[in-house]
Protein backbone atom coordinates (compact mmCIF):
# COMPACT_ATOMS: atom_id res chain seq x y z
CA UNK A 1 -17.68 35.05 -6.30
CA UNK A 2 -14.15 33.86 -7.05
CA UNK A 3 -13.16 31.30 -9.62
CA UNK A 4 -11.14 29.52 -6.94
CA UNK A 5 -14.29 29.49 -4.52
CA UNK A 6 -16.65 28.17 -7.05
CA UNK A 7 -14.04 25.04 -8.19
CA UNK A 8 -13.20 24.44 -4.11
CA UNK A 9 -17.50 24.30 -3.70
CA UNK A 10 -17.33 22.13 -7.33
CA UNK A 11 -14.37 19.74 -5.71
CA UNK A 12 -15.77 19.55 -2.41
CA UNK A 13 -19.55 18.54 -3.54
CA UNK A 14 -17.92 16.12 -5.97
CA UNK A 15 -15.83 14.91 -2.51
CA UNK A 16 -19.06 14.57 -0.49
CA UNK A 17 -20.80 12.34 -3.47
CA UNK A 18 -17.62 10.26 -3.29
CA UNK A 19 -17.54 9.68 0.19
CA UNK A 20 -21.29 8.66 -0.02
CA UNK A 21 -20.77 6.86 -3.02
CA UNK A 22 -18.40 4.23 -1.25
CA UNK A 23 -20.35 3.58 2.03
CA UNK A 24 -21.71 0.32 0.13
CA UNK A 25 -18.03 -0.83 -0.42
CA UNK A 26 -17.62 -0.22 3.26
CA UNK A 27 -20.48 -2.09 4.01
CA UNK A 28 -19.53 -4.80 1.98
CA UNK A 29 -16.05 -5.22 3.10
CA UNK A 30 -17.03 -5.24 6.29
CA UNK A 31 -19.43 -7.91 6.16
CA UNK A 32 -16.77 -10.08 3.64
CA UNK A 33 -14.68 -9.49 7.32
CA UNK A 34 -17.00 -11.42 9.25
CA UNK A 35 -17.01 -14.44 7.08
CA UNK A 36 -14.59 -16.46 8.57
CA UNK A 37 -17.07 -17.10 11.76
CA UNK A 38 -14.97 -16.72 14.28
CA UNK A 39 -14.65 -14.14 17.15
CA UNK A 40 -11.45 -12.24 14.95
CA UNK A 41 -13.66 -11.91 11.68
CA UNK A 42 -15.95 -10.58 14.17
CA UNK A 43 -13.84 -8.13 15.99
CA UNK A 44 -12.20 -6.92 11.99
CA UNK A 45 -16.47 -6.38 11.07
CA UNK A 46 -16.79 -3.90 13.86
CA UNK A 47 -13.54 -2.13 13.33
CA UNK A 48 -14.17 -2.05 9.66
CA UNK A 49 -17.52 -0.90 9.60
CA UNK A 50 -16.84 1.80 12.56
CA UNK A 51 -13.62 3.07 11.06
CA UNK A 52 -15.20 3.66 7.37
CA UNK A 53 -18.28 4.89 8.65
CA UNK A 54 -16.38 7.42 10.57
CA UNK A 55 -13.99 8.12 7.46
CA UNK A 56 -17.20 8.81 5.61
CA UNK A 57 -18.84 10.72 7.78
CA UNK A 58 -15.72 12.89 8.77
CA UNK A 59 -15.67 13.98 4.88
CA UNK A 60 -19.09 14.74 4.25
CA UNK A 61 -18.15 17.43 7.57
CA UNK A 62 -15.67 18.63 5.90
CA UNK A 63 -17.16 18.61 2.60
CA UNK A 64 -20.91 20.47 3.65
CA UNK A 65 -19.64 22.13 6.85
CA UNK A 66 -16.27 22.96 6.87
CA UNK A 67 -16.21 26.56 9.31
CA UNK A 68 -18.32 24.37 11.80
CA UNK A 69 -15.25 21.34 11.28
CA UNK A 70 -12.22 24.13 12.13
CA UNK A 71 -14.34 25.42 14.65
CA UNK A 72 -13.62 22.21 16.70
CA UNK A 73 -9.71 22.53 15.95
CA UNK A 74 -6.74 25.01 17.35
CA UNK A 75 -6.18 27.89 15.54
CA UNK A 76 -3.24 26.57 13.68
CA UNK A 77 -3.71 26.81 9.44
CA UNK A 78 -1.88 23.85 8.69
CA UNK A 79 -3.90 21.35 11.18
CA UNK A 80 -6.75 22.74 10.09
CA UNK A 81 -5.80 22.56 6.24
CA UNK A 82 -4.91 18.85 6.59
CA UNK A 83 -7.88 18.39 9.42
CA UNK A 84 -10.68 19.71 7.15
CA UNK A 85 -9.90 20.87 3.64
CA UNK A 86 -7.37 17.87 2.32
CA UNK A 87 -9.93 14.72 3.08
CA UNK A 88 -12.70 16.18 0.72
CA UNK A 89 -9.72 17.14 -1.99
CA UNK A 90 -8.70 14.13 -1.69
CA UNK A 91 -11.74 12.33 -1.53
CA UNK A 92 -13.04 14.86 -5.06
CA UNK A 93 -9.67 14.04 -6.70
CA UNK A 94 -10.53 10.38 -6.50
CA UNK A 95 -13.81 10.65 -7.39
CA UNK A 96 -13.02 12.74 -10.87
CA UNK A 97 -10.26 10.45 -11.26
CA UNK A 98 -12.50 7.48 -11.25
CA UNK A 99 -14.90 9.20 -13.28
CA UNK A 100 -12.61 9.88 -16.33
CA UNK A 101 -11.37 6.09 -15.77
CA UNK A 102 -14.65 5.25 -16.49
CA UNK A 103 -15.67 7.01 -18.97
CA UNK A 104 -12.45 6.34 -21.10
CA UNK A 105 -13.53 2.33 -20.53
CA UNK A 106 -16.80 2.98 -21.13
CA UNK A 107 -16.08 4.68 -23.98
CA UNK A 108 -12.92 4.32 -25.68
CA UNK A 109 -14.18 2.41 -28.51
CA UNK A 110 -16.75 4.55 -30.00
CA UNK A 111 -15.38 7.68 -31.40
């Protein structure tokens, strides 16, 4: 197996931990919508809470299933490139970027 194949798998596991990783901030934003008690907090819930849990569930696709994902697409490599491989980049970009922001916080003070 390729070097570039094993860090794609590496990015776009990391991607799909991510992704699954932040479905409590979308839950919690979502409900923090719906505190003003009226019918627009309401209205912003459902829209939040639909929209990210369609985000989320988009990029674990693309992140565990990505032939099935193109399957659903035209035959055109940039769609598909932007469609199904550049959300879990993205997504596993973040993710390590957080991490190392972490751990230098974490951590910066005792070596």
């Amino acid at each position: 197996m390729a070097l570039a194949t094993i860090a794609e798998r590496i990015l776009r596991t990391i991607g799909a931990i991510t992704a699954f990783a932040s479905l409590w901030i979308v839950l919690i934003v979502g409900i923090m919508a719906d505190d003003a008690g009226n019918d627009a907090g309401a209205t912003a819930s459902a829209i939040i809470l639909l929209g990210g849990l369609a985000i989320v569930l988009w990029i674990l696709l693309c992140s565990f299933k990505p032939a099935m994902v193109a399957g659903w697409l035209p035959p055109w490599p940039v769609l598909r490139f932007i469609s199904v491989k550049l959300p879990s980049y993205a997504v596993g970009v973040a993710g390590i970027a957080w991490w190392l922001y972490y751990g230098y916080r974490r951590y910066r003070g005792q070596w």
